[in-house]
PDB file of N, CA and C in Angstrom:
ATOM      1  N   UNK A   1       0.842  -1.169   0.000  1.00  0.00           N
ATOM      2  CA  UNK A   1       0.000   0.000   0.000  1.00  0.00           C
ATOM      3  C   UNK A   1       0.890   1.235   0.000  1.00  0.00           C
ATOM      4  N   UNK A   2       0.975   1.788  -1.165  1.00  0.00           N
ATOM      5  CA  UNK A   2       1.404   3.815  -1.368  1.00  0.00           C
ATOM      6  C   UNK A   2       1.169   4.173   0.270  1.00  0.00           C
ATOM      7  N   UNK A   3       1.777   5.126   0.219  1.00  0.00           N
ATOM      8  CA  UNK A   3       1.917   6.227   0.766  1.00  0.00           C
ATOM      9  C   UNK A   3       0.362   7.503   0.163  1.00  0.00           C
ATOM     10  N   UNK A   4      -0.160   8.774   0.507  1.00  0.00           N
ATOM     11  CA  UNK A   4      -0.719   9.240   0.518  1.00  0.00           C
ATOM     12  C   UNK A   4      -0.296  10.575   0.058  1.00  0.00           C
ATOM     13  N   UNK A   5      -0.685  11.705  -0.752  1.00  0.00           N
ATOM     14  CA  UNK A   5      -0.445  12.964  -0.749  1.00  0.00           C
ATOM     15  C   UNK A   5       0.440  13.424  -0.029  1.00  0.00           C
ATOM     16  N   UNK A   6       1.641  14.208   0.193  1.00  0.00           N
ATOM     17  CA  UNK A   6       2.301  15.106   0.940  1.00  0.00           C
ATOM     18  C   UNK A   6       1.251  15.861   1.221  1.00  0.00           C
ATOM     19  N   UNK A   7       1.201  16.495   2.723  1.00  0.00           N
ATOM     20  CA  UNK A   7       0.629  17.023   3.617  1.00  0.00           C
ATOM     21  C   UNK A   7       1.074  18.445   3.111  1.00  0.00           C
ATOM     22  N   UNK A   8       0.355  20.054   2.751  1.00  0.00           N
ATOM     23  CA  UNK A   8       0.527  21.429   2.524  1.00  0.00           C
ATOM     24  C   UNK A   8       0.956  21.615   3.743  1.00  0.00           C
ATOM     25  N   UNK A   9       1.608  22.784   4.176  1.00  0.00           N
ATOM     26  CA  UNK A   9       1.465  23.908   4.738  1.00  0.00           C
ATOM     27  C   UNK A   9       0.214  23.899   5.380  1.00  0.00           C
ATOM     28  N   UNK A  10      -0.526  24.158   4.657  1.00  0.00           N
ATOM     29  CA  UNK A  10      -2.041  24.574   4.764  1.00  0.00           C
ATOM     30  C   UNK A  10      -2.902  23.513   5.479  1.00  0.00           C
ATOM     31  N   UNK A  11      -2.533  22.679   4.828  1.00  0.00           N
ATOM     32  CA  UNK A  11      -3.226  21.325   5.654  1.00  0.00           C
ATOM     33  C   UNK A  11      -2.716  21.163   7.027  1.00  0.00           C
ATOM     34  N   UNK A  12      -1.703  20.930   7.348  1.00  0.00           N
ATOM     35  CA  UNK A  12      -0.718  21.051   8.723  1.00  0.00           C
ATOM     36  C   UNK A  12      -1.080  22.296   9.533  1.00  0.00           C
ATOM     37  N   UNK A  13      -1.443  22.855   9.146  1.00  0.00           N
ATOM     38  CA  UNK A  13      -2.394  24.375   9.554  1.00  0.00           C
ATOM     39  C   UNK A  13      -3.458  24.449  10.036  1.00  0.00           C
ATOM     40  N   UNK A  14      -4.195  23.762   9.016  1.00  0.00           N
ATOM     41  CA  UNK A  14      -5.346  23.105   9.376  1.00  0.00           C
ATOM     42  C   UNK A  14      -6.031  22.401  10.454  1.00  0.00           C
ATOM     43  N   UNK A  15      -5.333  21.016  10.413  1.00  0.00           N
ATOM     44  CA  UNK A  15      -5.284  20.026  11.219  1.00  0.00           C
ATOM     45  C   UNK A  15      -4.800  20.608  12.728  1.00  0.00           C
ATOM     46  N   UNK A  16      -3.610  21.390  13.192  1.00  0.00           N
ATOM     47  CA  UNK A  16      -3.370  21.981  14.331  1.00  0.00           C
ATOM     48  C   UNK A  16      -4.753  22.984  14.697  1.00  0.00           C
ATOM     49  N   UNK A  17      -4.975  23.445  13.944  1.00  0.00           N
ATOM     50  CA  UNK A  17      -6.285  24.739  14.168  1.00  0.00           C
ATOM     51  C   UNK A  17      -7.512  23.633  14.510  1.00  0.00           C
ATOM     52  N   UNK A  18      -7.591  22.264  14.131  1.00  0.00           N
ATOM     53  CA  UNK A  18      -8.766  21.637  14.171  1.00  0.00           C
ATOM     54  C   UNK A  18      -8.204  21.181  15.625  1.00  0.00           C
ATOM     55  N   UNK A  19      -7.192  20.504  15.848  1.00  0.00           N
ATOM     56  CA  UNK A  19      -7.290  20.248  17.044  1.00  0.00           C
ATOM     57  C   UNK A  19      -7.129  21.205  18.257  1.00  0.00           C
ATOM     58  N   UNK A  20      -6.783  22.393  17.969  1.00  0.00           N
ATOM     59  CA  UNK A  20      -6.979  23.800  18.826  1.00  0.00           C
ATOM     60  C   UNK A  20      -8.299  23.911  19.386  1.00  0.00           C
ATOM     61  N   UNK A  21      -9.536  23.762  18.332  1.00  0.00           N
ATOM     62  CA  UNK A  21     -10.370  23.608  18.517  1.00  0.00           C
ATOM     63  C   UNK A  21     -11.497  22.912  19.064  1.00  0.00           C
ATOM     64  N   UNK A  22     -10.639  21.388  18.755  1.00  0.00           N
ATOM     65  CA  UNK A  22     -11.497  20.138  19.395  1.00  0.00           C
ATOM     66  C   UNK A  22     -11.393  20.253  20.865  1.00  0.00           C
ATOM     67  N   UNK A  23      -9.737  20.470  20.835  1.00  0.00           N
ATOM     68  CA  UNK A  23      -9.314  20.303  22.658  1.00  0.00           C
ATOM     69  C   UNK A  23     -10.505  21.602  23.588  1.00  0.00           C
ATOM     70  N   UNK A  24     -10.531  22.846  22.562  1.00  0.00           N
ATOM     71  CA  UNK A  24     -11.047  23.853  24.143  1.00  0.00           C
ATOM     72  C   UNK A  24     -12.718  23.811  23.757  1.00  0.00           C
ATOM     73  N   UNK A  25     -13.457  22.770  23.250  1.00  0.00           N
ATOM     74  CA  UNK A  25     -14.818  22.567  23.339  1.00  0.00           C
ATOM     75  C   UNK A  25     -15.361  21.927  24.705  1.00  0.00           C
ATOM     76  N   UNK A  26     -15.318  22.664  25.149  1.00  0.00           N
ATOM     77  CA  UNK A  26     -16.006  22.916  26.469  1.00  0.00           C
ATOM     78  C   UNK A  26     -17.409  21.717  26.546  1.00  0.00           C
ATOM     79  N   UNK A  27     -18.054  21.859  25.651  1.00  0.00           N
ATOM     80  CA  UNK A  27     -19.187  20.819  25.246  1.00  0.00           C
ATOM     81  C   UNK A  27     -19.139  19.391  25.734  1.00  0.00           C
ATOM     82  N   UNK A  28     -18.488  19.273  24.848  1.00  0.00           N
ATOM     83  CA  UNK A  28     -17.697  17.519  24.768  1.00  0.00           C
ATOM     84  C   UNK A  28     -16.885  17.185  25.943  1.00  0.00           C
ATOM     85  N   UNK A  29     -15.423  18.179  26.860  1.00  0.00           N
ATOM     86  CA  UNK A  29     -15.087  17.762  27.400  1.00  0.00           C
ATOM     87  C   UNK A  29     -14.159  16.821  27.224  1.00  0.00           C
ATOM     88  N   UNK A  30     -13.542  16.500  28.274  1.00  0.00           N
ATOM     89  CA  UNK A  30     -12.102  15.823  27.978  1.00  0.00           C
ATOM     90  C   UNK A  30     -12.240  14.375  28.536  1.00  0.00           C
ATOM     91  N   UNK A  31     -13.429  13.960  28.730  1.00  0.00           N
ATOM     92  CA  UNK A  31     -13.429  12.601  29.049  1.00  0.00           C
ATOM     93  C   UNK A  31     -14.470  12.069  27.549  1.00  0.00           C
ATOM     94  N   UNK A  32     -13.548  11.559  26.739  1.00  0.00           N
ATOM     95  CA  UNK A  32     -14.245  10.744  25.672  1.00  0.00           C
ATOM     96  C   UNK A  32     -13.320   9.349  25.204  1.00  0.00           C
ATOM     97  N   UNK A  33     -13.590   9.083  24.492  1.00  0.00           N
ATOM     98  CA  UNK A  33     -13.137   7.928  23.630  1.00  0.00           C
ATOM     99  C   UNK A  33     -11.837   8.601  22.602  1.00  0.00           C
ATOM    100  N   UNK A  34     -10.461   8.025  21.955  1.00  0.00           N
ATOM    101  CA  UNK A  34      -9.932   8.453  21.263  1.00  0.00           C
ATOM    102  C   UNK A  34     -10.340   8.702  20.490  1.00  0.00           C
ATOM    103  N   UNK A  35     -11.099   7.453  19.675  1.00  0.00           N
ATOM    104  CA  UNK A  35     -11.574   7.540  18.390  1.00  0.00           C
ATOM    105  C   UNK A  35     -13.139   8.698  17.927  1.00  0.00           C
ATOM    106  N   UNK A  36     -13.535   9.228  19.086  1.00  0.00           N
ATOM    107  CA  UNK A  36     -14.606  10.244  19.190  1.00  0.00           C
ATOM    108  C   UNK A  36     -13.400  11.130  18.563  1.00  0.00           C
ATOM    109  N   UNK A  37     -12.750  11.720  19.946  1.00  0.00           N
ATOM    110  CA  UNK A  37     -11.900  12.286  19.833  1.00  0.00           C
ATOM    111  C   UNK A  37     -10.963  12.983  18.174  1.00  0.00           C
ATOM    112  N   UNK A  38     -10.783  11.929  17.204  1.00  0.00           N
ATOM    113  CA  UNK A  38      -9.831  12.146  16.489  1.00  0.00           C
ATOM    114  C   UNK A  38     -11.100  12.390  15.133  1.00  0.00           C
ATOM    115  N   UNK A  39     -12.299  11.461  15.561  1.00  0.00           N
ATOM    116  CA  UNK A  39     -13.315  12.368  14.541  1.00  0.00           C
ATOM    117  C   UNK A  39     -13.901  13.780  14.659  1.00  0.00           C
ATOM    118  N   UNK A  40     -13.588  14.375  15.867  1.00  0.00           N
ATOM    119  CA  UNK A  40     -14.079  15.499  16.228  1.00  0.00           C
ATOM    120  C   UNK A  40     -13.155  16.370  15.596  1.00  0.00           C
ATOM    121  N   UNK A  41     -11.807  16.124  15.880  1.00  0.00           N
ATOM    122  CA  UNK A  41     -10.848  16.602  14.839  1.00  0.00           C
ATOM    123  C   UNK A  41     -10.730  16.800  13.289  1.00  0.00           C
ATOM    124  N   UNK A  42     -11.331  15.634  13.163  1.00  0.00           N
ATOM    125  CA  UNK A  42     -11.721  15.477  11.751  1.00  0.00           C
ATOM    126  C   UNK A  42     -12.971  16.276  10.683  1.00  0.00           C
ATOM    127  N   UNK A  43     -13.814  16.257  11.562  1.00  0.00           N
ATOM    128  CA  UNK A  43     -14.866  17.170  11.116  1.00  0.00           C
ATOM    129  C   UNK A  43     -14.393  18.506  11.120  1.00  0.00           C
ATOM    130  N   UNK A  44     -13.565  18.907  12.137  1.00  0.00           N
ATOM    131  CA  UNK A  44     -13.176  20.290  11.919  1.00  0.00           C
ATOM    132  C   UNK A  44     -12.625  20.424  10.442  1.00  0.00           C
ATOM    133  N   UNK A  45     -11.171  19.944  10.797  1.00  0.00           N
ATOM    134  CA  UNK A  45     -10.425  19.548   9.473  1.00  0.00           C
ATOM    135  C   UNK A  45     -10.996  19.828   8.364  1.00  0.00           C
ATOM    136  N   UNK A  46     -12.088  18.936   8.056  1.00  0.00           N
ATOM    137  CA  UNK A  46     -12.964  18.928   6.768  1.00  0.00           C
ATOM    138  C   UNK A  46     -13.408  20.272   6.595  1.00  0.00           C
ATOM    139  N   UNK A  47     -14.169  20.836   7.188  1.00  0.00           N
ATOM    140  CA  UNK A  47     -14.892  22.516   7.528  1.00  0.00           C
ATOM    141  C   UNK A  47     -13.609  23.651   7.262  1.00  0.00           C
ATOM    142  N   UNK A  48     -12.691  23.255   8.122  1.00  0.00           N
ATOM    143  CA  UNK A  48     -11.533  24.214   7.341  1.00  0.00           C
ATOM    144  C   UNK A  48     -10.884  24.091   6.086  1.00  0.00           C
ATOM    145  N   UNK A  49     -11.135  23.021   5.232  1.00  0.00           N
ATOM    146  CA  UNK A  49     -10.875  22.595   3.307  1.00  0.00           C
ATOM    147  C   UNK A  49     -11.289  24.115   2.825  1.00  0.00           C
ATOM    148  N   UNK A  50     -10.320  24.399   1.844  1.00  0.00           N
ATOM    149  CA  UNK A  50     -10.825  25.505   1.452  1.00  0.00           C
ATOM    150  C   UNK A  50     -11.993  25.522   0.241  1.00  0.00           C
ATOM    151  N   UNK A  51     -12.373  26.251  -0.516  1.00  0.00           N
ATOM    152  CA  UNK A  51     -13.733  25.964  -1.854  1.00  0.00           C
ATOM    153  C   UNK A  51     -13.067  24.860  -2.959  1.00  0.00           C
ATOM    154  N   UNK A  52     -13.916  24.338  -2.777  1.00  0.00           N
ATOM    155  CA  UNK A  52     -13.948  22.593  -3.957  1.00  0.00           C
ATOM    156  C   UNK A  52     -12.574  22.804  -5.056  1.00  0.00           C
ATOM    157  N   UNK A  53     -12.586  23.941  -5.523  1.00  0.00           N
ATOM    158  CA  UNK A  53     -11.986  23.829  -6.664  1.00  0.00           C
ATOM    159  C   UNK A  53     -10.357  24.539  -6.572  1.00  0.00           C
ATOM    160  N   UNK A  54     -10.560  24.843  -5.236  1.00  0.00           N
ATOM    161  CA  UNK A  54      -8.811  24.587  -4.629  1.00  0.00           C
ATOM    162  C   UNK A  54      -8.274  23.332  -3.800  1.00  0.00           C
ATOM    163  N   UNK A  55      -9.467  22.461  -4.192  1.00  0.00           N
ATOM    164  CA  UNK A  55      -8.541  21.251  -3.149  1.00  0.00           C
ATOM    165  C   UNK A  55      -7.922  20.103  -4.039  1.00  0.00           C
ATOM    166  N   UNK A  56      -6.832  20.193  -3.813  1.00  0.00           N
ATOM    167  CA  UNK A  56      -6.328  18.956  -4.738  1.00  0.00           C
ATOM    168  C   UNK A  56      -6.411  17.569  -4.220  1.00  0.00           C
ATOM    169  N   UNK A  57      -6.803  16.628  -5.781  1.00  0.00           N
ATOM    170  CA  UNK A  57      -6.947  15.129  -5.020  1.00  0.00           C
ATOM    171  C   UNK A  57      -6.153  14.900  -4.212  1.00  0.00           C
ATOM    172  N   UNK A  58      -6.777  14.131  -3.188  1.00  0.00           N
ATOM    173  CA  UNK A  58      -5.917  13.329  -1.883  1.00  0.00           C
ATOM    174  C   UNK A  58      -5.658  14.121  -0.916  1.00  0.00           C
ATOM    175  N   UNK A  59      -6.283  15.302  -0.581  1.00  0.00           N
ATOM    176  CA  UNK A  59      -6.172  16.281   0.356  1.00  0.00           C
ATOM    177  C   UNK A  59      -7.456  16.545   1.162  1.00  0.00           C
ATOM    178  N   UNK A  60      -7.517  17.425   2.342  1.00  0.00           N
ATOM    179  CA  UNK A  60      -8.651  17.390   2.897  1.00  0.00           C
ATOM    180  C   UNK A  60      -9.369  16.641   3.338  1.00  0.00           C
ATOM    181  N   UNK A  61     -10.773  16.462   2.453  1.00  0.00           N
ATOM    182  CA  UNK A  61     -11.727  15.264   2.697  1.00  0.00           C
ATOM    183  C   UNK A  61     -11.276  13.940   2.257  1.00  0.00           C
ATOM    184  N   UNK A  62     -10.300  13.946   1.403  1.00  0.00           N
ATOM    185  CA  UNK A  62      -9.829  12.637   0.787  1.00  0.00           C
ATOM    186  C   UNK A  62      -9.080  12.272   2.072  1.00  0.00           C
ATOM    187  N   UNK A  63      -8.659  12.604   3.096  1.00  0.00           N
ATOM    188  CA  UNK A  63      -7.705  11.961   4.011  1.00  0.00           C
ATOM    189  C   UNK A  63      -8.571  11.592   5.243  1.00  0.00           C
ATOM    190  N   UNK A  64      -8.279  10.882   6.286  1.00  0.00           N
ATOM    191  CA  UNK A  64      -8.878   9.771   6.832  1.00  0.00           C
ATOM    192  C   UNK A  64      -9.138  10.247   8.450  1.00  0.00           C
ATOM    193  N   UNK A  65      -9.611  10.006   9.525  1.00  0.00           N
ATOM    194  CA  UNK A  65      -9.047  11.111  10.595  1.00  0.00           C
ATOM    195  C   UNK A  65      -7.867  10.016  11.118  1.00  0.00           C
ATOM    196  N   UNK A  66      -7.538   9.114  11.079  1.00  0.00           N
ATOM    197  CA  UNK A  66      -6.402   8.518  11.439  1.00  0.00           C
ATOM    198  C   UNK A  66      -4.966   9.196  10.899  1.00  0.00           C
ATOM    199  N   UNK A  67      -5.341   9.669   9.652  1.00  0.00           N
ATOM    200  CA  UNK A  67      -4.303  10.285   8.539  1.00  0.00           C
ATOM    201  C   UNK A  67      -3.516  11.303   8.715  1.00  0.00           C
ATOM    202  N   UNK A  68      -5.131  12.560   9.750  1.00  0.00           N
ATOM    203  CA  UNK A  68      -5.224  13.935  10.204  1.00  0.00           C
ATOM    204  C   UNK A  68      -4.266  13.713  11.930  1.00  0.00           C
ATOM    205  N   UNK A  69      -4.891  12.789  12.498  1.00  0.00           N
ATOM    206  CA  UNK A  69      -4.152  12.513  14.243  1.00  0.00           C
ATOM    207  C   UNK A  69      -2.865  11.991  13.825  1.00  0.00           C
ATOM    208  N   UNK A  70      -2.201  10.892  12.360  1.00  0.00           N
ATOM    209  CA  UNK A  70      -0.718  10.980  12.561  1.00  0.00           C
ATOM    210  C   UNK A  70       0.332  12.663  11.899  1.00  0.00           C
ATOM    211  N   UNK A  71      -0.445  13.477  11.828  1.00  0.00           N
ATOM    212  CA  UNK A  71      -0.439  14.390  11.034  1.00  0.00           C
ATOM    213  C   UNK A  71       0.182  14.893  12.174  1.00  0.00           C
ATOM    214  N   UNK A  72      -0.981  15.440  12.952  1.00  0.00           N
ATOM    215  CA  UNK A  72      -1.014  15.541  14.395  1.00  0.00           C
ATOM    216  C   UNK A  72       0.441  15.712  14.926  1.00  0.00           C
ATOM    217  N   UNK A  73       0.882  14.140  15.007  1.00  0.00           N
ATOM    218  CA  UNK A  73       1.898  13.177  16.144  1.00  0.00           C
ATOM    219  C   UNK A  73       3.250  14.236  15.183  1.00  0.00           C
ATOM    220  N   UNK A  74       3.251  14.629  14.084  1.00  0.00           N
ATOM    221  CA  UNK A  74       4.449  14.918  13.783  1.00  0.00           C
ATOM    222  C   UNK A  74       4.658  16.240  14.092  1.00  0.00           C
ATOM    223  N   UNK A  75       3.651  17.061  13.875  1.00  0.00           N
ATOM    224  CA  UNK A  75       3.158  18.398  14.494  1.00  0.00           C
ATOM    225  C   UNK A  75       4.051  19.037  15.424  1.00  0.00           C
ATOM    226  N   UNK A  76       3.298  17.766  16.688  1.00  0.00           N
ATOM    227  CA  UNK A  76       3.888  17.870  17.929  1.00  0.00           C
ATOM    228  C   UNK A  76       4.664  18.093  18.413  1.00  0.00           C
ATOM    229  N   UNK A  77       5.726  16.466  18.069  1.00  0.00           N
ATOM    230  CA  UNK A  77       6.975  16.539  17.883  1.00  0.00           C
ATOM    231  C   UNK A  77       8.045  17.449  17.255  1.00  0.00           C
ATOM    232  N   UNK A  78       7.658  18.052  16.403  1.00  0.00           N
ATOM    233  CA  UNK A  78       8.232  19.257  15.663  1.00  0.00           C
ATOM    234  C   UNK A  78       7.843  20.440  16.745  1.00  0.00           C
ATOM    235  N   UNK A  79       6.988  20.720  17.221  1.00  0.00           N
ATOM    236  CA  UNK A  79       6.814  21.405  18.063  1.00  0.00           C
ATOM    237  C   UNK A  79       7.805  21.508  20.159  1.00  0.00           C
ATOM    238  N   UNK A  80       8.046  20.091  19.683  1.00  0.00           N
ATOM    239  CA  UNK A  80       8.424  19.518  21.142  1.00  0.00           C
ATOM    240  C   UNK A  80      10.142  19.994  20.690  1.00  0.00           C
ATOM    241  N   UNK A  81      10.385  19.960  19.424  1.00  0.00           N
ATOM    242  CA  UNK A  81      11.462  20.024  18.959  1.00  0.00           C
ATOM    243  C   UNK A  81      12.191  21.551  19.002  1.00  0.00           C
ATOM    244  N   UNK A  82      10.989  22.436  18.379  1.00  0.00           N
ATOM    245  CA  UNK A  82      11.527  23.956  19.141  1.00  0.00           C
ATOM    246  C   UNK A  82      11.469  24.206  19.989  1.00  0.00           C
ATOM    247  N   UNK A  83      10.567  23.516  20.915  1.00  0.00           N
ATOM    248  CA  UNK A  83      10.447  24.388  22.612  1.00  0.00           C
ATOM    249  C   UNK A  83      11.599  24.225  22.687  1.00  0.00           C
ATOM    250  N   UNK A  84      12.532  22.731  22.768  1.00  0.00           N
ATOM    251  CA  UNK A  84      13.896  22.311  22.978  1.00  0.00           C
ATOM    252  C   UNK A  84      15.124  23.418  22.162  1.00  0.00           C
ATOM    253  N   UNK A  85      14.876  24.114  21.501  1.00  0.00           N
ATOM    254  CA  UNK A  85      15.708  24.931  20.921  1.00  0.00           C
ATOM    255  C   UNK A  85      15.563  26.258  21.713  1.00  0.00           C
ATOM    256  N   UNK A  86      14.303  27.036  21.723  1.00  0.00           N
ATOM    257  CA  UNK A  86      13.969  28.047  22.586  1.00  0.00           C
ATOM    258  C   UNK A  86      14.750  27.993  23.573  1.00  0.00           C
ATOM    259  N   UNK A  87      14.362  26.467  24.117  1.00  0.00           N
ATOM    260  CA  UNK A  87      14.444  27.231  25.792  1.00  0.00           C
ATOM    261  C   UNK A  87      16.653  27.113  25.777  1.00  0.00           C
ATOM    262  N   UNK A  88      17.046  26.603  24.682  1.00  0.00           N
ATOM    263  CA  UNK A  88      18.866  26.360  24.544  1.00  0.00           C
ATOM    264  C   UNK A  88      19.472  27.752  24.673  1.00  0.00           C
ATOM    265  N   UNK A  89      18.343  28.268  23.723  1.00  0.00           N
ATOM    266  CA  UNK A  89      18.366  29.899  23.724  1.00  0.00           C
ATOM    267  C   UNK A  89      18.312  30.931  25.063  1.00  0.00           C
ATOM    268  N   UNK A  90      17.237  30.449  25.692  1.00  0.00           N
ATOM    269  CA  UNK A  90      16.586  31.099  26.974  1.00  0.00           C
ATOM    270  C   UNK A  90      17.327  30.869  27.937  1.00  0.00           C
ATOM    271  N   UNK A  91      18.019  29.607  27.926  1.00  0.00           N
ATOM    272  CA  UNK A  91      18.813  29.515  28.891  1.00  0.00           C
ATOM    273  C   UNK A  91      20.483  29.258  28.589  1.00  0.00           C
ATOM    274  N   UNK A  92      20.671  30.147  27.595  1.00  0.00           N
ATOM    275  CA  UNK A  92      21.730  30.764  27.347  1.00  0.00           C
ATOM    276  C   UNK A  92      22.038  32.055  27.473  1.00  0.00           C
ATOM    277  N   UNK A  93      20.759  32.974  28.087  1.00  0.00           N
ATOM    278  CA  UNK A  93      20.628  34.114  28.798  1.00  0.00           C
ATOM    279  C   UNK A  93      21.734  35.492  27.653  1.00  0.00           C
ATOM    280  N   UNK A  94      21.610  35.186  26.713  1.00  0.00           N
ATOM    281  CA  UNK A  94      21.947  35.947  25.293  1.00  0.00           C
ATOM    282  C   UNK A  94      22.008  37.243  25.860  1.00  0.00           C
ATOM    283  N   UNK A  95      23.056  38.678  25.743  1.00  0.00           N
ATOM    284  CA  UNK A  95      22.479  39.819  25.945  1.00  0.00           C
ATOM    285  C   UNK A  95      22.606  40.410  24.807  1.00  0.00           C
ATOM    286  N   UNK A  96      21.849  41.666  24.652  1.00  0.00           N
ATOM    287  CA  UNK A  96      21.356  42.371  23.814  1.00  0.00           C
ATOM    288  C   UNK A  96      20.640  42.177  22.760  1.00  0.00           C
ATOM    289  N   UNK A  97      19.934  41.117  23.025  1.00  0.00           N
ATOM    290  CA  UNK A  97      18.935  40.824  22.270  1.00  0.00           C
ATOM    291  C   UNK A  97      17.314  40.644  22.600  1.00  0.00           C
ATOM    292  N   UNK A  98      16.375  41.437  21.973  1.00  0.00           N
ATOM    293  CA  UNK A  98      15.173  41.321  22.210  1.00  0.00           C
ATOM    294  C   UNK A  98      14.225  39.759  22.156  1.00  0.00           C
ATOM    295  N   UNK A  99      13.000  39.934  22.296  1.00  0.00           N
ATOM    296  CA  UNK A  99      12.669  38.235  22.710  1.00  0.00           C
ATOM    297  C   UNK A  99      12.249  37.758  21.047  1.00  0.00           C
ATOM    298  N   UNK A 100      12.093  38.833  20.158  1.00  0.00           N
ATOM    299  CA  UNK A 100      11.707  38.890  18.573  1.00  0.00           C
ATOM    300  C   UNK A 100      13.290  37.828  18.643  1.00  0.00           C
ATOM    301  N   UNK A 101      14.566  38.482  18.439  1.00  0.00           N
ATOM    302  CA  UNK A 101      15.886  38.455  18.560  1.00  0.00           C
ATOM    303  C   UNK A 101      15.730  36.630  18.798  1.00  0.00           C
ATOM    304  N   UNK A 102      15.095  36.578  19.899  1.00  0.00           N
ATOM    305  CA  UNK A 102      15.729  34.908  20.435  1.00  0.00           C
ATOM    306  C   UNK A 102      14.703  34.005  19.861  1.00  0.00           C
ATOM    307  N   UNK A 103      13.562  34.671  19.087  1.00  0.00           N
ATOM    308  CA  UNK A 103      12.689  33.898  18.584  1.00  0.00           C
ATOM    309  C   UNK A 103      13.575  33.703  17.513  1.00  0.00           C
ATOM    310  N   UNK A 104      14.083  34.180  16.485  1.00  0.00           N
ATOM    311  CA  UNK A 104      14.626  34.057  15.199  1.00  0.00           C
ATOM    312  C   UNK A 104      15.683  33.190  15.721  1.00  0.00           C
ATOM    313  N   UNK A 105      16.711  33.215  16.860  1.00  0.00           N
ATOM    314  CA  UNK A 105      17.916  32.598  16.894  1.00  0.00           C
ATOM    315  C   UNK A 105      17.221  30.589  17.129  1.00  0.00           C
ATOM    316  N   UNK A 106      16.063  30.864  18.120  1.00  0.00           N
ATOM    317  CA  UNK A 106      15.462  29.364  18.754  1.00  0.00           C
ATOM    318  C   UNK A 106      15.405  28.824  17.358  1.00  0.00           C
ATOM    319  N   UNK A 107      14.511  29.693  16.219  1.00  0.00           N
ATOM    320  CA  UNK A 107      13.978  29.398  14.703  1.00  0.00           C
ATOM    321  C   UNK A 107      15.336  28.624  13.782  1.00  0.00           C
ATOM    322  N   UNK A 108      16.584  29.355  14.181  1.00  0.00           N
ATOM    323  CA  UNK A 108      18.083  28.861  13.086  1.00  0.00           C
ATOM    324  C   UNK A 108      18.007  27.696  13.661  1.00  0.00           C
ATOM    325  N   UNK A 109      18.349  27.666  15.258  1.00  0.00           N
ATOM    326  CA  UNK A 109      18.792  26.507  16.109  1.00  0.00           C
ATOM    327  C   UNK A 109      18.184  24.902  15.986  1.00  0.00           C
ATOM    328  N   UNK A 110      16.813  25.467  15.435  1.00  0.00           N
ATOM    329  CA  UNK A 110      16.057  24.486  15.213  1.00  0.00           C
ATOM    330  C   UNK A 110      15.775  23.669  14.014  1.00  0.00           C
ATOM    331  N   UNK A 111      16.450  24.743  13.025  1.00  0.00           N
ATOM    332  CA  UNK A 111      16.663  24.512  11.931  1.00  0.00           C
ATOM    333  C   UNK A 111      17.636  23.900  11.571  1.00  0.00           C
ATOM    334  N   UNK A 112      18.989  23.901  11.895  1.00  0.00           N
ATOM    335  CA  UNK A 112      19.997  23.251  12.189  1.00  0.00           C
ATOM    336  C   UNK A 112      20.250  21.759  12.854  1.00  0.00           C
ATOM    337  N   UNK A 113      19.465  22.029  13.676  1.00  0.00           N
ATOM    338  CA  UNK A 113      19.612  20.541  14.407  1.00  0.00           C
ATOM    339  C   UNK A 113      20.592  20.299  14.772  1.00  0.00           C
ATOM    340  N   UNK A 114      21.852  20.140  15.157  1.00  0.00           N
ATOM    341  CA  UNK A 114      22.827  20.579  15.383  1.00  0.00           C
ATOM    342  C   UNK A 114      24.097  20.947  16.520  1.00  0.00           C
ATOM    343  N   UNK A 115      23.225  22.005  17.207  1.00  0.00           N
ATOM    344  CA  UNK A 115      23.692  22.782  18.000  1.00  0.00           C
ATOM    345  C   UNK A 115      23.337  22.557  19.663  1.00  0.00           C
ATOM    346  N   UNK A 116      23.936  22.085  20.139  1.00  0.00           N
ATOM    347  CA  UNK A 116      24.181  21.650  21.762  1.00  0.00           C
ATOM    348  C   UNK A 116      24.461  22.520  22.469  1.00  0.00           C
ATOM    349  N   UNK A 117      25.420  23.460  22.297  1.00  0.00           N
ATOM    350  CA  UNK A 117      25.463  24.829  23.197  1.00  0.00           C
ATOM    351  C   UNK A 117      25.885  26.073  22.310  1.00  0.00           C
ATOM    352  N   UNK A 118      25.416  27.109  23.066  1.00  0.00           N
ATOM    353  CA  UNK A 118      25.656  28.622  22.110  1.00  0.00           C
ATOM    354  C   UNK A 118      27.242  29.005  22.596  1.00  0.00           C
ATOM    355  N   UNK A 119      27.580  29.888  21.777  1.00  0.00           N
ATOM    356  CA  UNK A 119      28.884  30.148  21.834  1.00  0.00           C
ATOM    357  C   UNK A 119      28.527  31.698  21.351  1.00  0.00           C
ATOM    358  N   UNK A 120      28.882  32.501  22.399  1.00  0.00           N
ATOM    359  CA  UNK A 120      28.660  34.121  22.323  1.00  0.00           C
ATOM    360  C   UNK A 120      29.815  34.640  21.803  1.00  0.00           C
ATOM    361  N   UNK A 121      30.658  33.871  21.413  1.00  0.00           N
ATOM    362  CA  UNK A 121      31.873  34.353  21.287  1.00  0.00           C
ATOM    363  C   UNK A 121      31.474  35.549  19.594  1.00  0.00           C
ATOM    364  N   UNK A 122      31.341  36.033  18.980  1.00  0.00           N
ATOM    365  CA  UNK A 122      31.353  36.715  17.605  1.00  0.00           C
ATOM    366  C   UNK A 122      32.609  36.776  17.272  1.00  0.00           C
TER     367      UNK A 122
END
């Protein structure tokens, strides 16, 4: 079995904004089932597709909510991946630089992959 569409920008956008959404529904609440759970996500998902005739096959509604939650898992991790750069930054206590400043440096650091400790030296 293929593999599926590469995931946009937009879609990865998406899918985080759907689960932004699922999580602070107050409604539903945080005691459910996963699989509730990852369709609730999913319906968002779908609702945020943009008009019919910008969606390319295998995108959006064509994808599965299992498809959208491993979407999710990489998200995360990419996410778990800059805090870990930020905070290399933050607690490298940098001077003269604004927090814009250490956002862009966390942004290289992370980009790099790389880098274990800062070196102020210029």
């Amino acid at each position: 079995m293929g593999k599926g569409v590469s995931w946009t920008a937009k879609e990865r956008e998406s899918a985080a904004l759907a689960w932004f959404r699922a999580t602070n529904n107050a409604t539903v609440g945080a005691d459910q089932r996963m699989e509730d759970f990852q369709n609730q996500i999913f319906s968002i998902f779908k609702v945020l597709a943009p008009i019919d005739n910008e969606v390319r096959p295998g995108t959006y509604e064509h994808r599965t909510p299992t498809a959208v939650y491993t979407c999710l898992k990489d998200i995360f991790t990419d996410i778990g991946n800059f805090n870990k750069a930020l905070s290399l930054i933050n607690n490298s206590n940098p001077t003269g630089v604004n927090a814009d400043n250490k956002l862009s440096m966390a942004i290289a650091v992370h980009t790099i992959k790389e880098v274990k400790r800062l070196d102020n030296n210029h």
